[in-house]
N, C-alpha and C. Protein backbone atom coordinates (compact mmCIF):
# COMPACT_ATOMS: atom_id res chain seq x y z
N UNK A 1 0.82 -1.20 0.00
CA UNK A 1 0.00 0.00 0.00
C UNK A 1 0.86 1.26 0.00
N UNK A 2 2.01 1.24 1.02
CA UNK A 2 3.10 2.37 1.07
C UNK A 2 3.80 2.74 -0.35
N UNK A 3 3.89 1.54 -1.01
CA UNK A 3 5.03 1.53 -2.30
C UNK A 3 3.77 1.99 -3.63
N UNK A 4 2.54 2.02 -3.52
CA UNK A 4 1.51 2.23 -4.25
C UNK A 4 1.77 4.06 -4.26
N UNK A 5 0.90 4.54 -2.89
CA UNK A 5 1.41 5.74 -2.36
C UNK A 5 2.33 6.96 -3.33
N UNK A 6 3.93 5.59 -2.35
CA UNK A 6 5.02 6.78 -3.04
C UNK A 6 5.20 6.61 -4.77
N UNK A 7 4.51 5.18 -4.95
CA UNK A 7 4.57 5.54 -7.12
C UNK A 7 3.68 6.41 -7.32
N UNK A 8 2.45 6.42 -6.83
CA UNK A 8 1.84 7.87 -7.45
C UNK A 8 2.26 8.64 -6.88
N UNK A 9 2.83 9.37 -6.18
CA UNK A 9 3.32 10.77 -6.02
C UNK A 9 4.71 10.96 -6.92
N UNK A 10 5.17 9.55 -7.12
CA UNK A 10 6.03 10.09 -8.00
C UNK A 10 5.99 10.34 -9.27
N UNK A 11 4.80 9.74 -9.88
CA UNK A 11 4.08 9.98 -11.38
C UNK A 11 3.85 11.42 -11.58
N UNK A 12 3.13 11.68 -9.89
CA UNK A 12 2.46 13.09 -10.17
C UNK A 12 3.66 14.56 -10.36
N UNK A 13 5.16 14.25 -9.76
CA UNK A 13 5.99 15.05 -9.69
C UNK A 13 6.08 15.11 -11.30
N UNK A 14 6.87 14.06 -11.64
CA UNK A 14 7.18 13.71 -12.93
C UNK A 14 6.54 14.11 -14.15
N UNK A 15 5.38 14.28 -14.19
CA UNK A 15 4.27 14.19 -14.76
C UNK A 15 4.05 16.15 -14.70
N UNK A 16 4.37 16.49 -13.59
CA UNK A 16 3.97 18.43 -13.42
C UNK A 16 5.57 18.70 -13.64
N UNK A 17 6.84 18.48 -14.01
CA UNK A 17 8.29 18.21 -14.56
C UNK A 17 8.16 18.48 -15.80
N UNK A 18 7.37 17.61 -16.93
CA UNK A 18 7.44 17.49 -18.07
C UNK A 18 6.39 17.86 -18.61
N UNK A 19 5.32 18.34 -18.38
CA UNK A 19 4.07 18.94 -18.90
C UNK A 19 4.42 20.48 -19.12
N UNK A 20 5.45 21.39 -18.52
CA UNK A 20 5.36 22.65 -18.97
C UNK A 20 6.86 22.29 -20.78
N UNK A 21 7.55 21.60 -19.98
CA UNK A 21 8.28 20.71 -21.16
C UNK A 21 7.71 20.99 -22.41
N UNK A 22 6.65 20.11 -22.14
CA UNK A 22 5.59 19.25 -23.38
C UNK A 22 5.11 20.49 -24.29
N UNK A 23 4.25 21.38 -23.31
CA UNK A 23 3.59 22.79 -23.71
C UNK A 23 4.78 23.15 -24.58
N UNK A 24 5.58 23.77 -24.25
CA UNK A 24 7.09 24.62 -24.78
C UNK A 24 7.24 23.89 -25.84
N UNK A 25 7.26 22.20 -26.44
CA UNK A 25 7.95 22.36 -27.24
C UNK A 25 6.67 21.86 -28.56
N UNK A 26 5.71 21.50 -28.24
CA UNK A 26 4.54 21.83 -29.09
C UNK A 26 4.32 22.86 -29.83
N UNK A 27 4.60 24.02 -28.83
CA UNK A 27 4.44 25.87 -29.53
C UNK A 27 5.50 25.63 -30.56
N UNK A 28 6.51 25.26 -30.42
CA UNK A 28 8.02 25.49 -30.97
C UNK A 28 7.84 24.30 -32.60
N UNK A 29 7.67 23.46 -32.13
CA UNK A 29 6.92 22.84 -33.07
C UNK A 29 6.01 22.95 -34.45
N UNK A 30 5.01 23.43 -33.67
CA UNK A 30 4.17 24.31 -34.55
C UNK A 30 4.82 25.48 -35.35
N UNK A 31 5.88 26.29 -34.72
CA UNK A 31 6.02 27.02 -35.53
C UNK A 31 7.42 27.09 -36.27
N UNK A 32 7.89 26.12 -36.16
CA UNK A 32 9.41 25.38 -36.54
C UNK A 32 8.28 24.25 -37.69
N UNK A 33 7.37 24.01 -38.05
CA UNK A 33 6.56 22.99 -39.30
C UNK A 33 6.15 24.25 -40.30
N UNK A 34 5.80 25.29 -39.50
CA UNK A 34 5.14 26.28 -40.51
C UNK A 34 6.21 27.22 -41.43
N UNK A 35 7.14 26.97 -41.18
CA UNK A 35 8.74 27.68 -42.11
C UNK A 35 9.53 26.61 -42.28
N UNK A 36 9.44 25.34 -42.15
CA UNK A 36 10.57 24.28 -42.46
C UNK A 36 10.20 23.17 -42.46
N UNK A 37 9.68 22.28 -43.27
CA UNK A 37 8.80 20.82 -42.88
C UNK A 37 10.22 20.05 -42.81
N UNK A 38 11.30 19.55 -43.39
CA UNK A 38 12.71 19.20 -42.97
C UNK A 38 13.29 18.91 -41.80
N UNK A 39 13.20 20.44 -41.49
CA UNK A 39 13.63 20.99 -39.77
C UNK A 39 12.98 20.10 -39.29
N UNK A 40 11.05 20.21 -39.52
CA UNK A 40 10.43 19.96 -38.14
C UNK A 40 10.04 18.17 -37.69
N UNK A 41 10.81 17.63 -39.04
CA UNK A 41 11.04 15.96 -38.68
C UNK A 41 12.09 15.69 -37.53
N UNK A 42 13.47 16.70 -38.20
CA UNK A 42 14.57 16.58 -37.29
C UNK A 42 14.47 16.90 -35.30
N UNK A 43 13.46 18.15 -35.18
CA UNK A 43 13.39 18.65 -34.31
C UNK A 43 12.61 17.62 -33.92
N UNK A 44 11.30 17.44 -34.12
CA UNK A 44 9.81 16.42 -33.64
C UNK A 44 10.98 14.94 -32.72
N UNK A 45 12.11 14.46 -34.01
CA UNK A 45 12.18 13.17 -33.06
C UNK A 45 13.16 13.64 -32.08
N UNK A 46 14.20 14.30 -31.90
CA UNK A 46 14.76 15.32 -30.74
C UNK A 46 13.90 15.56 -29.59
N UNK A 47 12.74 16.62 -29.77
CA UNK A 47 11.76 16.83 -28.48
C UNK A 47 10.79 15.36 -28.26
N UNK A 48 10.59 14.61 -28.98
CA UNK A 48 10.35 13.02 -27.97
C UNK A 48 11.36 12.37 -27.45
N UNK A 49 12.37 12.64 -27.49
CA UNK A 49 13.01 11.95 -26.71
C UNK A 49 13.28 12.14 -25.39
N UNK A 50 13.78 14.01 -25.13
CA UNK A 50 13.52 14.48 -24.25
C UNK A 50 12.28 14.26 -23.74
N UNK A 51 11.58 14.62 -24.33
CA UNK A 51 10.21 14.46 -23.27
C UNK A 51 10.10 13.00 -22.62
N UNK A 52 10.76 11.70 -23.02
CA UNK A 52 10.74 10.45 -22.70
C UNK A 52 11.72 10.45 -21.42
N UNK A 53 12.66 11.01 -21.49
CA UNK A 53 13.78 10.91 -20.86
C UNK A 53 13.04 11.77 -19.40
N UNK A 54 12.57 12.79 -19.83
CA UNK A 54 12.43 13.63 -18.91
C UNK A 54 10.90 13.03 -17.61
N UNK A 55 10.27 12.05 -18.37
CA UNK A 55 9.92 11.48 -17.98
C UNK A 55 10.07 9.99 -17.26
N UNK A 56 11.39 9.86 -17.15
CA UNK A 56 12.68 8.68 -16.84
C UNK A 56 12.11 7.18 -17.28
N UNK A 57 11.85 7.59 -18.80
CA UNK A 57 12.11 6.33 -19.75
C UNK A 57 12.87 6.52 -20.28
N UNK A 58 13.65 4.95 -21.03
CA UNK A 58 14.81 4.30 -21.16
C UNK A 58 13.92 4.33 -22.97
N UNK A 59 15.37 4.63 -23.93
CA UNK A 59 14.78 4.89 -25.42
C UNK A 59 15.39 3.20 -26.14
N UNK A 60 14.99 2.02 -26.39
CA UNK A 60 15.49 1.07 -26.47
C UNK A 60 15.19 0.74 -28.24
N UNK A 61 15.89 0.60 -29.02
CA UNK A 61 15.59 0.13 -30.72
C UNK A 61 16.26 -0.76 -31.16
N UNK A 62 15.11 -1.19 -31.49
CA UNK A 62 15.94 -2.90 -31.64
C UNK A 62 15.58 -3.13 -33.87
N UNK A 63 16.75 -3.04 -33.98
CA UNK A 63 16.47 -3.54 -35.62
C UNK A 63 16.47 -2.03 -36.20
N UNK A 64 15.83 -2.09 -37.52
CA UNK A 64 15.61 -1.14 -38.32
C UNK A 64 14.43 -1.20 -39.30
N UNK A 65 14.12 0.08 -39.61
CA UNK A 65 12.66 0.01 -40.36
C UNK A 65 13.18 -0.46 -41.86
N UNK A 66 12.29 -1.21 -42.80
CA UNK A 66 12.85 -1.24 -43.67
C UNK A 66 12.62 -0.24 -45.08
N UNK A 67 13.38 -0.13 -45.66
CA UNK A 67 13.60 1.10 -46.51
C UNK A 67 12.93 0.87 -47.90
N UNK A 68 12.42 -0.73 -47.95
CA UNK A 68 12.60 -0.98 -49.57
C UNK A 68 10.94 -1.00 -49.37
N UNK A 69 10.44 -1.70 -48.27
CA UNK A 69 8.66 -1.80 -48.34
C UNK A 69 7.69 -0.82 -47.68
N UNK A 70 6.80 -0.28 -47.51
CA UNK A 70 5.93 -0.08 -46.44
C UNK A 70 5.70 -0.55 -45.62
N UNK A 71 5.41 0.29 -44.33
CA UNK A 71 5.22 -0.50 -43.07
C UNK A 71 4.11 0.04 -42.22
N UNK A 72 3.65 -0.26 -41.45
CA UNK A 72 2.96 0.63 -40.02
C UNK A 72 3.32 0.46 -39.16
N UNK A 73 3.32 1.93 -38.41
CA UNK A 73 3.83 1.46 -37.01
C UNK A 73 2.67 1.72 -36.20
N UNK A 74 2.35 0.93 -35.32
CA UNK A 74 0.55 1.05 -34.45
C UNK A 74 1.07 0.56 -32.98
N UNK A 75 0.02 1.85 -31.87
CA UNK A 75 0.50 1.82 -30.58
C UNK A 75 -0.75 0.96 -29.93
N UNK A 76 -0.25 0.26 -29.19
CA UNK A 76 -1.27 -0.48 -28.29
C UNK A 76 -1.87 0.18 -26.84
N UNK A 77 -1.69 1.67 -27.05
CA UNK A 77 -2.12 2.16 -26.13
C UNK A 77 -2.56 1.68 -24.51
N UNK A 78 -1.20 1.15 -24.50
CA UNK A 78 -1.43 0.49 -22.95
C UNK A 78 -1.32 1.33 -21.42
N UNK A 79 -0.51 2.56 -22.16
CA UNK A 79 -0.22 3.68 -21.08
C UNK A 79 -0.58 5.12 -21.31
N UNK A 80 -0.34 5.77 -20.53
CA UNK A 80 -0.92 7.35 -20.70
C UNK A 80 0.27 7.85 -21.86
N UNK A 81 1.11 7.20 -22.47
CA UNK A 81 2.38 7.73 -22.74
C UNK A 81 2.48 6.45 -23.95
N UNK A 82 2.33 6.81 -25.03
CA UNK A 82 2.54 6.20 -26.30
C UNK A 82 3.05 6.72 -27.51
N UNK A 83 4.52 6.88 -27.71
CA UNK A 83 4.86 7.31 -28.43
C UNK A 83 5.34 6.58 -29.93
């Protein structure tokens, strides 16, 4: 019950940490797509990572996409956090 407790309070720190984060780089985003679609691939996978990190997940890639076919990539939305 104690270890329940201190994980949600620590979600909730974590969570009010990276939400003004999140805000900031959405704006930046938006207006880094509207003068540079290039840029705003480079920047987009940059600010998820941070935001992952900053949220103290581990970025793990295993393999590579392949270049010659189409693919999808689809989230199983198991957490508040699906990137």
């Amino acid at each position: 019950m104690i270890n329940q407790i201190n994980s949600f309070f620590i979600s909730i720190i974590i969570y009010c940490l990276a939400s003004p984060f999140f805000i900031i780089c959405s704006i930046l985003l938006l207006f880094i797509n509207l003068f540079n679609k290039n840029l705003s691939f480079i920047s987009l996978r940059f600010f998820s990572q941070m935001i992952l990190r900053l949220m103290g997940m581990s970025i793990k890639i295993n393999g590579i996409f392949p270049t010659t076919k189409q693919y999808i990539v689809m989230m199983n939305h198991a957490s508040f956090i699906d990137m």
